[in-house]
Protein backbone atom coordinates (compact mmCIF):
# COMPACT_ATOMS: atom_id res chain seq x y z
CA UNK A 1 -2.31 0.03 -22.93
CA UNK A 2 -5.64 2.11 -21.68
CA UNK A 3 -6.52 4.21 -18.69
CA UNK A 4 -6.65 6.93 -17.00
CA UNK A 5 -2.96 7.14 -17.34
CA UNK A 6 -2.13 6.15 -21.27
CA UNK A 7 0.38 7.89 -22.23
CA UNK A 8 2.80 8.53 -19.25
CA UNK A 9 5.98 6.85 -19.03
CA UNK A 10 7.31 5.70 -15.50
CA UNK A 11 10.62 4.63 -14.95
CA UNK A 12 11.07 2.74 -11.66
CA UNK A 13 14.37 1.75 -10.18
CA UNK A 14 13.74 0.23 -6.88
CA UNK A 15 13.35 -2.69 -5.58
CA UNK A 16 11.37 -4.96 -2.94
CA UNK A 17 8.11 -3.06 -1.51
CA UNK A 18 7.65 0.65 -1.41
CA UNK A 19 8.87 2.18 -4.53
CA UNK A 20 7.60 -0.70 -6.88
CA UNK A 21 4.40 -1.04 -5.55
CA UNK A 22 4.28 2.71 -6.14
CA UNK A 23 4.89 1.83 -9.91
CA UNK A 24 2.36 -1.23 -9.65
CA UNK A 25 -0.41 1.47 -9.34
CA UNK A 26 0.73 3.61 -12.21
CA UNK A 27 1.06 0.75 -14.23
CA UNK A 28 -2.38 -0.87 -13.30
CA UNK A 29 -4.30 2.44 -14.68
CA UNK A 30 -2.33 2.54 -18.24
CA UNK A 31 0.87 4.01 -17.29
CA UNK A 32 4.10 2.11 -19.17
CA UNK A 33 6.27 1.26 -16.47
CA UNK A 34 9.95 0.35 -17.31
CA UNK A 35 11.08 -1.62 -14.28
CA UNK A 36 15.30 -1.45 -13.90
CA UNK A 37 16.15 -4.85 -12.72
CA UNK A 38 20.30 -6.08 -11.78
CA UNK A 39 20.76 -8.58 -14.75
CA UNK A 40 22.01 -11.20 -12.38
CA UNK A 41 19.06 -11.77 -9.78
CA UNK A 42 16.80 -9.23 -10.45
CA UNK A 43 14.74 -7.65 -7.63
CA UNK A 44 15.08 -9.15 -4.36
CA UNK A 45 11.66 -9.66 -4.26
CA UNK A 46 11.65 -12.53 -6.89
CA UNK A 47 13.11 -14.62 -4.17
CA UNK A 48 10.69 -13.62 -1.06
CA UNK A 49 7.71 -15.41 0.83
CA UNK A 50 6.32 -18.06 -1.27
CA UNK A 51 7.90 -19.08 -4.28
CA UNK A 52 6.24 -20.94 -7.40
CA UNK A 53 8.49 -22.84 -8.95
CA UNK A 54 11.39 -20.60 -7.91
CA UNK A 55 9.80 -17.37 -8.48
CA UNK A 56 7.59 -15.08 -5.78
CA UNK A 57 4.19 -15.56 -6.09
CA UNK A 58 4.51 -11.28 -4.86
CA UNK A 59 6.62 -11.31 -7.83
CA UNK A 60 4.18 -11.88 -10.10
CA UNK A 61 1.52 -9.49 -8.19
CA UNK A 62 3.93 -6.59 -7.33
CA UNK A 63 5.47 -6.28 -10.37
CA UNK A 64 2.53 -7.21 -12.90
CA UNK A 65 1.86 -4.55 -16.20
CA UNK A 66 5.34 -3.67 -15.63
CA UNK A 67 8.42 -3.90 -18.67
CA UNK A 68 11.53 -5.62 -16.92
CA UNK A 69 14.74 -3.93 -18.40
CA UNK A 70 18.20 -5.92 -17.15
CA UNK A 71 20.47 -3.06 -16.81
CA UNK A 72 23.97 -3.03 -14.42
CA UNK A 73 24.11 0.46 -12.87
CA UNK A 74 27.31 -0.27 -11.75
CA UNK A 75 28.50 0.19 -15.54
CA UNK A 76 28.73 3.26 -17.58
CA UNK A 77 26.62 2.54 -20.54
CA UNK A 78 23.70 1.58 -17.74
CA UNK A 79 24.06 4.97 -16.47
CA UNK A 80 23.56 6.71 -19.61
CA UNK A 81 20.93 4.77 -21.04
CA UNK A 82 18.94 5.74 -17.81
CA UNK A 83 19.48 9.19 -18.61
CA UNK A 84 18.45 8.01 -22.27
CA UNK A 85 15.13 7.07 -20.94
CA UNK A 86 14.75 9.93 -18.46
CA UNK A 87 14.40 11.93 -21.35
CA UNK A 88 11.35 10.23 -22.71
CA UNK A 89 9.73 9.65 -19.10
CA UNK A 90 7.18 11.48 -17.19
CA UNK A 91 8.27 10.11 -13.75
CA UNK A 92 11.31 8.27 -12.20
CA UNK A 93 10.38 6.45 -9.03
CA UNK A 94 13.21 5.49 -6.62
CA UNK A 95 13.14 3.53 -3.56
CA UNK A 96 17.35 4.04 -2.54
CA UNK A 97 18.98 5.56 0.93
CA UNK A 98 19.24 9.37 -0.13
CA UNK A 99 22.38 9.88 -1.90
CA UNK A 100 22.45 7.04 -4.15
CA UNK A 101 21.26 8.03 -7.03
CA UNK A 102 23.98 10.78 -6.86
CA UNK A 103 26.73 7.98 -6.28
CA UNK A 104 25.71 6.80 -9.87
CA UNK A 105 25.38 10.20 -11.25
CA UNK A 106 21.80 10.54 -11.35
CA UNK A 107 20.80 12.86 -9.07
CA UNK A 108 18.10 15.42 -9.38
CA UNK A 109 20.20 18.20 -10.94
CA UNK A 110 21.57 15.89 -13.35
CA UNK A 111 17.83 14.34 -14.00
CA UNK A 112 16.19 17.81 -14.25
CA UNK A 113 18.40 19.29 -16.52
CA UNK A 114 18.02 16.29 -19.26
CA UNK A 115 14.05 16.48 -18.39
CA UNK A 116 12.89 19.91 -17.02
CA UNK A 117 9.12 18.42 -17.24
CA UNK A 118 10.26 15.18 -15.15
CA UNK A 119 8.99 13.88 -11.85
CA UNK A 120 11.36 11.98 -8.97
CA UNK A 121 9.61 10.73 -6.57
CA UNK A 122 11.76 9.52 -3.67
CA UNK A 123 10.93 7.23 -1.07
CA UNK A 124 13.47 6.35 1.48
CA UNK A 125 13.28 5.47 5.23
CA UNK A 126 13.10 9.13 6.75
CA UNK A 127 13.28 11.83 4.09
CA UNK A 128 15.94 13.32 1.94
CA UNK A 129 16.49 16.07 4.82
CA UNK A 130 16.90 15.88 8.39
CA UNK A 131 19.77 14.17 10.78
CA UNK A 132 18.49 10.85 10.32
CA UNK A 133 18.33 10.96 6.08
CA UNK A 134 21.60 8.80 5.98
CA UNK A 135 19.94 6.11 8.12
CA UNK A 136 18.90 2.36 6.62
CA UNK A 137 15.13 2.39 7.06
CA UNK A 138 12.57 -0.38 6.19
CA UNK A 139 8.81 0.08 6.70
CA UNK A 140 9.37 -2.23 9.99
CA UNK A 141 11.08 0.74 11.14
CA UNK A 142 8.51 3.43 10.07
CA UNK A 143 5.27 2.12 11.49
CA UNK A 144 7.60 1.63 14.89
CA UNK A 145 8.97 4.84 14.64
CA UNK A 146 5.78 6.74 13.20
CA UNK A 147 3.68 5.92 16.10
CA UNK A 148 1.08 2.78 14.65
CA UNK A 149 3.12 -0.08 16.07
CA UNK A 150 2.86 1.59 19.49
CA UNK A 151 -0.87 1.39 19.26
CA UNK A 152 -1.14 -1.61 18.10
CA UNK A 153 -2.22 -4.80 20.15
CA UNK A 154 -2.90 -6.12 23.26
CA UNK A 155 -2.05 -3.84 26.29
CA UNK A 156 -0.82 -6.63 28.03
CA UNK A 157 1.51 -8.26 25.31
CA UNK A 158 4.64 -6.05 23.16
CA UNK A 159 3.63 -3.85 20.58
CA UNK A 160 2.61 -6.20 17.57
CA UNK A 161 2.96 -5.70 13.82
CA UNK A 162 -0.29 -5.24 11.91
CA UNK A 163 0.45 -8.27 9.76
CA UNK A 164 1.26 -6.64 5.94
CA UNK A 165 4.13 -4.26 5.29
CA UNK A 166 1.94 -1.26 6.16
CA UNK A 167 4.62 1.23 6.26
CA UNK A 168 6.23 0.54 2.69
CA UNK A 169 2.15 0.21 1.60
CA UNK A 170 1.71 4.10 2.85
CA UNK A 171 4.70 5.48 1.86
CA UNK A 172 3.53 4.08 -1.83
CA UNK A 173 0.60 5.41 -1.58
CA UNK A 174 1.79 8.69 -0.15
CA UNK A 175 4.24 8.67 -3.50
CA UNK A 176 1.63 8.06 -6.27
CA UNK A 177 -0.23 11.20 -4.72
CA UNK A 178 2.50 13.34 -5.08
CA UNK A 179 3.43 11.97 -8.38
CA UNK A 180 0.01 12.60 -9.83
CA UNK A 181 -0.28 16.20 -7.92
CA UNK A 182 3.52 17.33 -9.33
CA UNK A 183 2.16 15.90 -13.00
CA UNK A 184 -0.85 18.30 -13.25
CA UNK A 185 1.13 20.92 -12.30
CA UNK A 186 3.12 19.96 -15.07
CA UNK A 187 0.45 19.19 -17.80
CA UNK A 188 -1.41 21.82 -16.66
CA UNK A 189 1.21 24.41 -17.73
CA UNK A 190 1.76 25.62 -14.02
CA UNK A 191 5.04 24.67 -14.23
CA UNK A 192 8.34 22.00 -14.11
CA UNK A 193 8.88 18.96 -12.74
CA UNK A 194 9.46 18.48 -9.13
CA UNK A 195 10.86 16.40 -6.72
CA UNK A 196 8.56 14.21 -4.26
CA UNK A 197 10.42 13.44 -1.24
CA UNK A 198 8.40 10.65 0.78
CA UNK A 199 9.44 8.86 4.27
CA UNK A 200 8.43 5.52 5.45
CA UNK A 201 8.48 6.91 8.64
CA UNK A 202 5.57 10.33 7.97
CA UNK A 203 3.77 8.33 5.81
CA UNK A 204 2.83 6.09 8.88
CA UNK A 205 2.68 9.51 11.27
CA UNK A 206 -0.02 10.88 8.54
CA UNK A 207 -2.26 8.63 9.65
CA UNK A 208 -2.05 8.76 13.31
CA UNK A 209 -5.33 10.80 13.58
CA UNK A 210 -5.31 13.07 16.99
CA UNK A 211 -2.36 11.57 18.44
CA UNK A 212 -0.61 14.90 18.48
CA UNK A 213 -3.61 17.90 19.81
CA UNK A 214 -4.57 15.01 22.13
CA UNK A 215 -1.42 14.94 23.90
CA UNK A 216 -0.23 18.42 23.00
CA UNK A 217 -3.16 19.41 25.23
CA UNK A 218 -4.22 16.99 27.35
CA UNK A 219 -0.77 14.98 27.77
CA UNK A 220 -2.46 11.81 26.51
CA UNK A 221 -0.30 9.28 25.39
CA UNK A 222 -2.83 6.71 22.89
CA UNK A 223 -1.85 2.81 24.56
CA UNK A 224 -2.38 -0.09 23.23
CA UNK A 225 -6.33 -1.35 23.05
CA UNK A 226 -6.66 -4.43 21.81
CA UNK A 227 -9.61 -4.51 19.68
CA UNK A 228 -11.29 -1.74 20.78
CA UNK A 229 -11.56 1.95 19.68
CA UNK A 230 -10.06 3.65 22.51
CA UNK A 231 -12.61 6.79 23.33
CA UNK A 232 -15.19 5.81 21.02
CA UNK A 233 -18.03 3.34 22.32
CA UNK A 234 -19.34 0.52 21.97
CA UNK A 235 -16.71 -0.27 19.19
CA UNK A 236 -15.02 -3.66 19.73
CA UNK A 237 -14.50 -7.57 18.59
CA UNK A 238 -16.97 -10.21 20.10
CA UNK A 239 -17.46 -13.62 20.20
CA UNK A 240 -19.98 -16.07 19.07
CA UNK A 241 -20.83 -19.07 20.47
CA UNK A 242 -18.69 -21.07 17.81
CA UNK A 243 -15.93 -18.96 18.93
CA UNK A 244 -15.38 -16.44 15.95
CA UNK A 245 -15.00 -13.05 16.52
CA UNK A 246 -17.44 -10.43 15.00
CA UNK A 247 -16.55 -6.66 15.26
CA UNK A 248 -19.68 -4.63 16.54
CA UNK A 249 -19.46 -0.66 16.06
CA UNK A 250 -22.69 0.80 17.42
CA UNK A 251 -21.42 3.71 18.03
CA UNK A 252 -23.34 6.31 17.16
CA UNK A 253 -26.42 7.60 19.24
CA UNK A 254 -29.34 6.24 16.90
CA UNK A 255 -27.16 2.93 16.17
CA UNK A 256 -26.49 2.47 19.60
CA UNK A 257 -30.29 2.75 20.47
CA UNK A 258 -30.66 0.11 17.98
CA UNK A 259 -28.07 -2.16 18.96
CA UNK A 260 -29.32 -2.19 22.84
CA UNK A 261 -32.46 -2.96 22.16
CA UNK A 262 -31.47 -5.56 19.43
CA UNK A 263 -29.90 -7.27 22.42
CA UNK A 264 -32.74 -6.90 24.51
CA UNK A 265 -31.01 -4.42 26.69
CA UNK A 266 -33.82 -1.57 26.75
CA UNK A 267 -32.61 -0.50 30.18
CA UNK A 268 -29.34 0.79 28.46
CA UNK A 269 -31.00 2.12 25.48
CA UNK A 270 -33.05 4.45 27.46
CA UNK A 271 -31.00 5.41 29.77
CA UNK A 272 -30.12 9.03 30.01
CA UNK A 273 -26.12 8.50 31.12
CA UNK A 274 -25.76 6.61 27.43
CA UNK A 275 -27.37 9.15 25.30
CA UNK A 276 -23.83 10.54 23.54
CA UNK A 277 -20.87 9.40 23.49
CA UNK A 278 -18.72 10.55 26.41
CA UNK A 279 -21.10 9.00 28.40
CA UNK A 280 -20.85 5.67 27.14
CA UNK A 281 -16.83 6.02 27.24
CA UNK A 282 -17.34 6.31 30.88
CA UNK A 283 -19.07 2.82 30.92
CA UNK A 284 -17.45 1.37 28.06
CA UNK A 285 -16.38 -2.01 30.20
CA UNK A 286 -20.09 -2.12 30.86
CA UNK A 287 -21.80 -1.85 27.29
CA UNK A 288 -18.79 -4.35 26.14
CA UNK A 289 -20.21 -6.88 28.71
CA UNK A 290 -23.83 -6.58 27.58
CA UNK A 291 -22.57 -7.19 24.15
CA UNK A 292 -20.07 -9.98 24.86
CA UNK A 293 -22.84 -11.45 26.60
CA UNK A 294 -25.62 -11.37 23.52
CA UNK A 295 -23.00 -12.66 21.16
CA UNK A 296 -21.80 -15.32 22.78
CA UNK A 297 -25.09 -17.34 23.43
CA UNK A 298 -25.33 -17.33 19.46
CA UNK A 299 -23.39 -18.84 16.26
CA UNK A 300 -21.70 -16.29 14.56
CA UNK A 301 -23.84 -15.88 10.95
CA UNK A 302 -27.42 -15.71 13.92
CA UNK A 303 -25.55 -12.60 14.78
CA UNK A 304 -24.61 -10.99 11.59
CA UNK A 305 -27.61 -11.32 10.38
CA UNK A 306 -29.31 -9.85 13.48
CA UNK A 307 -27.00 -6.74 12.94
CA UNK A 308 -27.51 -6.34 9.61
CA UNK A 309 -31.34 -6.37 10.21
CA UNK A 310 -30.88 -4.13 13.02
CA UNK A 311 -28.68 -1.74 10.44
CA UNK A 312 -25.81 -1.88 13.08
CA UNK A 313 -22.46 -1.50 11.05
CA UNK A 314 -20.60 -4.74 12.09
CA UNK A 315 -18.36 -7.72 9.71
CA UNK A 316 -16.63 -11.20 10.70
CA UNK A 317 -12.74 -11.08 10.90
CA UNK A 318 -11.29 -13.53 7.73
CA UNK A 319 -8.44 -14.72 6.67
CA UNK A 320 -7.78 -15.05 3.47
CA UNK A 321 -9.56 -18.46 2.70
CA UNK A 322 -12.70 -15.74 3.82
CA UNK A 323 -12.05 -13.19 1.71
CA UNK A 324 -11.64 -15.68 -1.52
CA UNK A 325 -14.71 -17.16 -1.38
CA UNK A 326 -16.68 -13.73 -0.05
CA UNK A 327 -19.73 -13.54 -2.47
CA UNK A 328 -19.04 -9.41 -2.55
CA UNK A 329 -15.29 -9.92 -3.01
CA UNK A 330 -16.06 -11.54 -6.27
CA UNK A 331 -18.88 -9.45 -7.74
CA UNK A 332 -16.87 -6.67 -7.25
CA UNK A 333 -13.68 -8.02 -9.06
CA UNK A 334 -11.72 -7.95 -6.19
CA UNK A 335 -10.43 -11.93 -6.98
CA UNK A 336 -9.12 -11.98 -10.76
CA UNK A 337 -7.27 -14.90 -12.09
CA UNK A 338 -3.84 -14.27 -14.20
CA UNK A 339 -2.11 -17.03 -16.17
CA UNK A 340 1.77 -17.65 -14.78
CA UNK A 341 4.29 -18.42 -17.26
CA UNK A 342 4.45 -22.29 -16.43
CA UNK A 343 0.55 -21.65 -18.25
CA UNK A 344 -0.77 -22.43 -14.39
CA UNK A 345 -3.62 -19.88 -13.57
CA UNK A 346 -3.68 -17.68 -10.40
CA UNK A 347 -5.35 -15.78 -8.31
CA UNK A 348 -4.58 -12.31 -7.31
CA UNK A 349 -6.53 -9.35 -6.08
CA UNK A 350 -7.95 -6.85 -8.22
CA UNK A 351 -7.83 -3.23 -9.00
CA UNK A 352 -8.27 -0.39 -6.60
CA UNK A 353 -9.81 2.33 -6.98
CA UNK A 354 -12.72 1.45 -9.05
CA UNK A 355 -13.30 3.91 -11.71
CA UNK A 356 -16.67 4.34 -13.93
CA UNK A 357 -15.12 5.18 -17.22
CA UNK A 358 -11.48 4.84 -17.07
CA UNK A 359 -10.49 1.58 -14.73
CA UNK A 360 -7.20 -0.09 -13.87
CA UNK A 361 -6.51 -3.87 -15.63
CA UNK A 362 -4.38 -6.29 -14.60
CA UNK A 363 -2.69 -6.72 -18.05
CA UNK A 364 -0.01 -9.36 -17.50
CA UNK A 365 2.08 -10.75 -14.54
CA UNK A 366 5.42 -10.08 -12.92
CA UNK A 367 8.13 -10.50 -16.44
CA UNK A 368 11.28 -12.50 -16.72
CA UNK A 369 14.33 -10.33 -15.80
CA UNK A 370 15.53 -8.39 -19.30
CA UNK A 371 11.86 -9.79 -21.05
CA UNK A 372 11.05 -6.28 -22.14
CA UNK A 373 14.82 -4.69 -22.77
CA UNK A 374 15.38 -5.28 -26.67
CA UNK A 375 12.02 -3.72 -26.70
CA UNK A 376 12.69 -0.44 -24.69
CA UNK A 377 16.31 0.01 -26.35
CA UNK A 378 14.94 0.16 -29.35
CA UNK A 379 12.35 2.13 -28.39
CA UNK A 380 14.69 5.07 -27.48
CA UNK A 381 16.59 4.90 -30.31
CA UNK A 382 19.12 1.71 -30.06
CA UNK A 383 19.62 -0.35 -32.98
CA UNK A 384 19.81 -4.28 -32.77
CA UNK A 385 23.97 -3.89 -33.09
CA UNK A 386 24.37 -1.30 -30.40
CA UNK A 387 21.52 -3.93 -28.10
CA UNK A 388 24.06 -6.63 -29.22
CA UNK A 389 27.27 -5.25 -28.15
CA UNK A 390 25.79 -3.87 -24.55
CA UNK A 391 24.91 -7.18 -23.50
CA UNK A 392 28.35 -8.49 -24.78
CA UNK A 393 29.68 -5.74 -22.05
CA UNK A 394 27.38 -7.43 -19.68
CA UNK A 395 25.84 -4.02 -19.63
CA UNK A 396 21.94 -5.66 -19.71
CA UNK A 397 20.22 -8.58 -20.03
């Protein structure tokens, strides 16, 4: 293992989206992530979406550089070797309705007291406070409830869903941060470890921007736009003449300049209502027109490449069979190839963030449920007998 993160031990027991894709990321920059699985099935997620010869092709990219231990919370001996491992970990990631990890006797007193220095982070639906902590929450339910499904779509057609699991991608996010923040403290000498509470739901209201002062003071309620940016103009999506859509954000005051006269629109480049922005908002409908009508009389790569020469920030909408083939996409290591167990090769995307001296790897795929669990026993002190007579018990896998 190498990175930025050799050396720290993650223990993840979760399942599906949010709390292992929190682990992915740790485990992508050198982290050793021990992933709990239920001997019989596994994660959930091994049976979702697309399947490749019975197994997730998300399997193999959500849960790649990760150790798969089969372990049955439900029995004793699975309880205490977590608490085994706590001992030895730097962070324990959950993904649970608060409260269960107390059910099994695991909760943070217990945790803190075997590992002062340890980390929880906790991701559930709304928090581990509050009167709706007891609630089932999904990240469906957190980008509706956080504001972002609201805001999202056509004003004349229900509020749509933004296509990926947004909300469980966030609250991730949102996790790792605070997982990395409560670790310095503890390297650092500051002090112990910490608990990180995270909700689906906040982690889609962080993003929200002004939604809040806006109405707070001015009682404005953010609808539905479409592709537009509501109060910022020109920003929207266009079409060419082979009916794609290009999006076209000339909104700045030199960039719009440019982009009006690009379109051969000099009248609305020089004239003085158009010279900021709140004056364009208050002929948005207009300047979207003048656009709509440029684009449209030309094939969609004729107006890229008039953009780009005009330096107006602007990009095609793809879909995946775009972004594969995308010259940058691929120079930039954003398309990397792993090798399934079946020995067929596949593609998955690459590492984010990119960093100079220290980067993230993609070091194998998603593991066979109980592949790594001899190994991590052993590693914390259980000898081949003792390995032996817990999976006799049914105990792991």
């Amino acid at each position: 293992m190498s990175g930025p993160l050799k050396g720290i031990r993650v223990l993840e027991i979760g399942t599906l989206i949010a709390g292992p894709f929190a682990a992915r990321i740790f485990g992508e920059f050198g982290a050793e992530v021990i992933k709990i699985e239920a001997p019989k099935g596994g994660d959930p997620i091994r049976n979702w979406r697309k399947l490749h010869k019975g197994t997730s092709l998300w399997w193999y990219l959500q849960s790649r550089n990760k150790k798969s231990l089969g372990l049955n919370l439900k029995s004793p001996e699975g309880v205490e070797i977590v608490k085994r491992l706590a001992a030895s970990c730097d962070v324990v990631i959950e993904n649970f309705r608060p409260g269960f990890l107390e059910k099994l006797g695991l909760g943070w007193d217990v945790l803190h007291a075997i590992n002062p220095k340890l980390v929880l982070v906790r991701i559930s639906g709304f928090g581990q406070t509050g009167p709706y902590r007891d609630r089932p929450g999904f990240g469906a339910i957190g980008e509706a409830m956080g504001g972002v499904r609201y805001t999202t779509g056509d004003p004349s057609i229900p509020p749509s869903r933004v296509g990926v699991s947004l909300g469980d991608s966030l609250a991730s996010m949102h996790g790792v941060m605070g997982a990395l923040m409560a670790l310095m403290r503890v390297k650092t000498g500051q002090g112990e470890g910490q608990v990180v509470d995270v909700s689906l739901v906040e982690s889609v209201f962080s993003i929200m921007e002004s939604l809040i002062p806006e109405y707070d003071v001015y009682g404005h309620v953010r609808e539905r736009s479409g592709g537009a940016v509501p109060g910022i103009s020109p920003s929207n999506t266009y079409l060419s003449s082979e009916g794609a859509y290009v999006v076209i954000a000339g909104n700045s005051d030199p960039i719009f300049k440019r982009l009006m006269l690009m379109i051969e629109r000099p009248d609305l480049a020089s004239d003085p209502e158009l010279q900021n922005n709140s004056g364009r908002v208050q002929r948005n409908a207009e300047l979207d027109e003048a656009i709509g009508a440029w684009t449209i009389r030309h094939p969609t790569q004729v107006v890229l490449d008039a953009l780009e020469k005009a330096q107006v920030p602007s990009g095609p909408i793809y879909s995946v069979a775009d972004i594969i083939k995308d010259p940058h996409f691929l120079d930039r290591g954003m398309i990397q190839t792993q090798t399934l167990p079946d020995g067929e090769v596949v593609r998955m995307p690459g590492i984010m963030p990119k960093l100079s001296e220290t980067p993230g790897a993609i070091r194998w795929s998603g593991p066979e449920i109980g592949q790594h669990t001899d190994e991590v026993l052993a590693d914390i002190g259980f000898g081949p007998d003792e390995i032996a007579a817990l999976r006799a018990k049914e105990a792991i896998a």
